[in-house]
Protein backbone atom coordinates (compact mmCIF):
# COMPACT_ATOMS: atom_id res chain seq x y z
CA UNK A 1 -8.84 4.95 -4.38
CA UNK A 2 -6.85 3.29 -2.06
CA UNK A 3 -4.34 4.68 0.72
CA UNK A 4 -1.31 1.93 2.02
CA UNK A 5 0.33 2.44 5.35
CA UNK A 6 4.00 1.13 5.36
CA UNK A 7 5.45 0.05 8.25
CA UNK A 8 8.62 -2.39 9.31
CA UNK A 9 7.23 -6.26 8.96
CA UNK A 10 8.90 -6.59 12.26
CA UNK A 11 6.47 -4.82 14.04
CA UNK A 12 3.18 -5.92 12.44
CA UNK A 13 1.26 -8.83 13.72
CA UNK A 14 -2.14 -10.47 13.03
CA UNK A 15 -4.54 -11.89 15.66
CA UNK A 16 -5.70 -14.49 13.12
CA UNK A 17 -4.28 -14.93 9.84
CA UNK A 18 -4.78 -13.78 6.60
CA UNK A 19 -5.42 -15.33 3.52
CA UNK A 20 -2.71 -15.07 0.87
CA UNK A 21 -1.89 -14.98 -2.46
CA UNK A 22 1.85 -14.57 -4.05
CA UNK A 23 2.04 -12.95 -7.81
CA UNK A 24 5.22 -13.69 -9.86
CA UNK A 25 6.25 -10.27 -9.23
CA UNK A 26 7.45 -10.59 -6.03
CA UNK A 27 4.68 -9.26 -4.47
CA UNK A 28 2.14 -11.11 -1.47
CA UNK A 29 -0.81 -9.81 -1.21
CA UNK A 30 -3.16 -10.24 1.88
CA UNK A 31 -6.92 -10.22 2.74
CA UNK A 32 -9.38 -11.78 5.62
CA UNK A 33 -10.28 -15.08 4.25
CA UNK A 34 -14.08 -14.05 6.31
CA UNK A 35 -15.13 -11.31 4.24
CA UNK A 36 -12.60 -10.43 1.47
CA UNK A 37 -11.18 -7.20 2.32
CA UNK A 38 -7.93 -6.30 1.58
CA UNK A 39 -5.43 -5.99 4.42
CA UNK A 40 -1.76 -5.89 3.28
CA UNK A 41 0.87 -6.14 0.69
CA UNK A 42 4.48 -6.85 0.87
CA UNK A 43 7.03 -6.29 -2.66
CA UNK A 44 9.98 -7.43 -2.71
CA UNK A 45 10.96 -4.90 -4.79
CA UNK A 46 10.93 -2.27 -2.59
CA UNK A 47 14.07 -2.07 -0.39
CA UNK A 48 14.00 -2.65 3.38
CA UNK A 49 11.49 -5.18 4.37
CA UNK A 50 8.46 -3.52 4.78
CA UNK A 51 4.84 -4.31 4.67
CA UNK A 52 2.02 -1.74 3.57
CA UNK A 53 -1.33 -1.93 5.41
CA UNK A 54 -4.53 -0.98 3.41
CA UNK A 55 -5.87 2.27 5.89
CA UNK A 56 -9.30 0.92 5.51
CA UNK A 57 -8.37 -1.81 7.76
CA UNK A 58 -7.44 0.81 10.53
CA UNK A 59 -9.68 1.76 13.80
CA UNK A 60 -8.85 5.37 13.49
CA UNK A 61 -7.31 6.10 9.79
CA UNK A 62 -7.58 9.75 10.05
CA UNK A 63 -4.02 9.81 12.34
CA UNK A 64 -2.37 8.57 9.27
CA UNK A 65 -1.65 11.58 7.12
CA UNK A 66 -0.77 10.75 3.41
CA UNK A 67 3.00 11.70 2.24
CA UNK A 68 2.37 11.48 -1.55
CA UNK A 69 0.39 10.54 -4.33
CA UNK A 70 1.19 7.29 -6.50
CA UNK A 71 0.14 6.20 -9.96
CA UNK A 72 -1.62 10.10 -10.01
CA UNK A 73 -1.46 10.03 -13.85
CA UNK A 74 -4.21 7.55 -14.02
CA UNK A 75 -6.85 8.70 -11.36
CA UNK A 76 -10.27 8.69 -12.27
CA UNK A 77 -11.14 11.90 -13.80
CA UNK A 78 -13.47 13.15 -11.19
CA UNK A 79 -10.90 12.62 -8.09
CA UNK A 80 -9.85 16.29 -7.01
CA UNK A 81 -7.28 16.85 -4.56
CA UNK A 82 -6.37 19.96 -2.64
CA UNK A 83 -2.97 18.89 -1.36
CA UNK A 84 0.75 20.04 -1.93
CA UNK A 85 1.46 16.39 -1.63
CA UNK A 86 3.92 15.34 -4.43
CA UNK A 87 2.05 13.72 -7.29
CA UNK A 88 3.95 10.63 -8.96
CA UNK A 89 2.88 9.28 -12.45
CA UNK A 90 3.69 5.36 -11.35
CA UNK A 91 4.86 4.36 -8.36
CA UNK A 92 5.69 6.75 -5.28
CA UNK A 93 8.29 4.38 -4.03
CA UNK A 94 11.61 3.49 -5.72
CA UNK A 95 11.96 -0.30 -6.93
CA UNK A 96 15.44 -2.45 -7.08
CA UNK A 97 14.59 -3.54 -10.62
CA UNK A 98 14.35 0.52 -11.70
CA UNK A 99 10.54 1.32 -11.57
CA UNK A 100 9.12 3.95 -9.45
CA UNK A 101 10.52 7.18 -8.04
């Protein structure tokens, strides 16, 4: 399970930098080039320029509360969540080609 933090690429910047890869979808994705973890993601895709920070990269992730639930329809069958949150079957942001919410 993994949680993403978006926030305006404007005000995110690295004290080193990151090792990245570009897909053909329009998407970067980031991760220290020391010990593999995964740090961000940008998609251009999604409107606005934003980029979306993975929460295990955080000091203190608990301040972030989540706002929804993405891609819910294909959780592992032993994740159980006690939330209101809304639940979305793909993605929980809308896309400028048409996919998402």
């Amino acid at each position: 399970m993994t949680l993403w933090v978006g926030f305006p690429a404007v005000d995110v910047s690295w004290t080193g930098t990151p090792d990245e890869r570009a897909t053909g979808t329009g998407c970067v994705r980031q991760w220290c080039g020391d010990c593999g973890s995964p740090l961000a993601y940008a998609d251009a895709t999604i409107p606005g320029e934003e980029i979306y920070l993975a929460i295990g990269a955080f000091e203190a992730p608990e301040r972030v509360a989540p706002m929804a639930h993405a891609f819910w329809a294909s959780r592992l069958p032993y994740v159980a969540v006690a939330d209101d949150l809304p639940r979305h079957d793909r993605y929980s942001r809308a896309r400028v080609d048409g996919a998402g919410a």
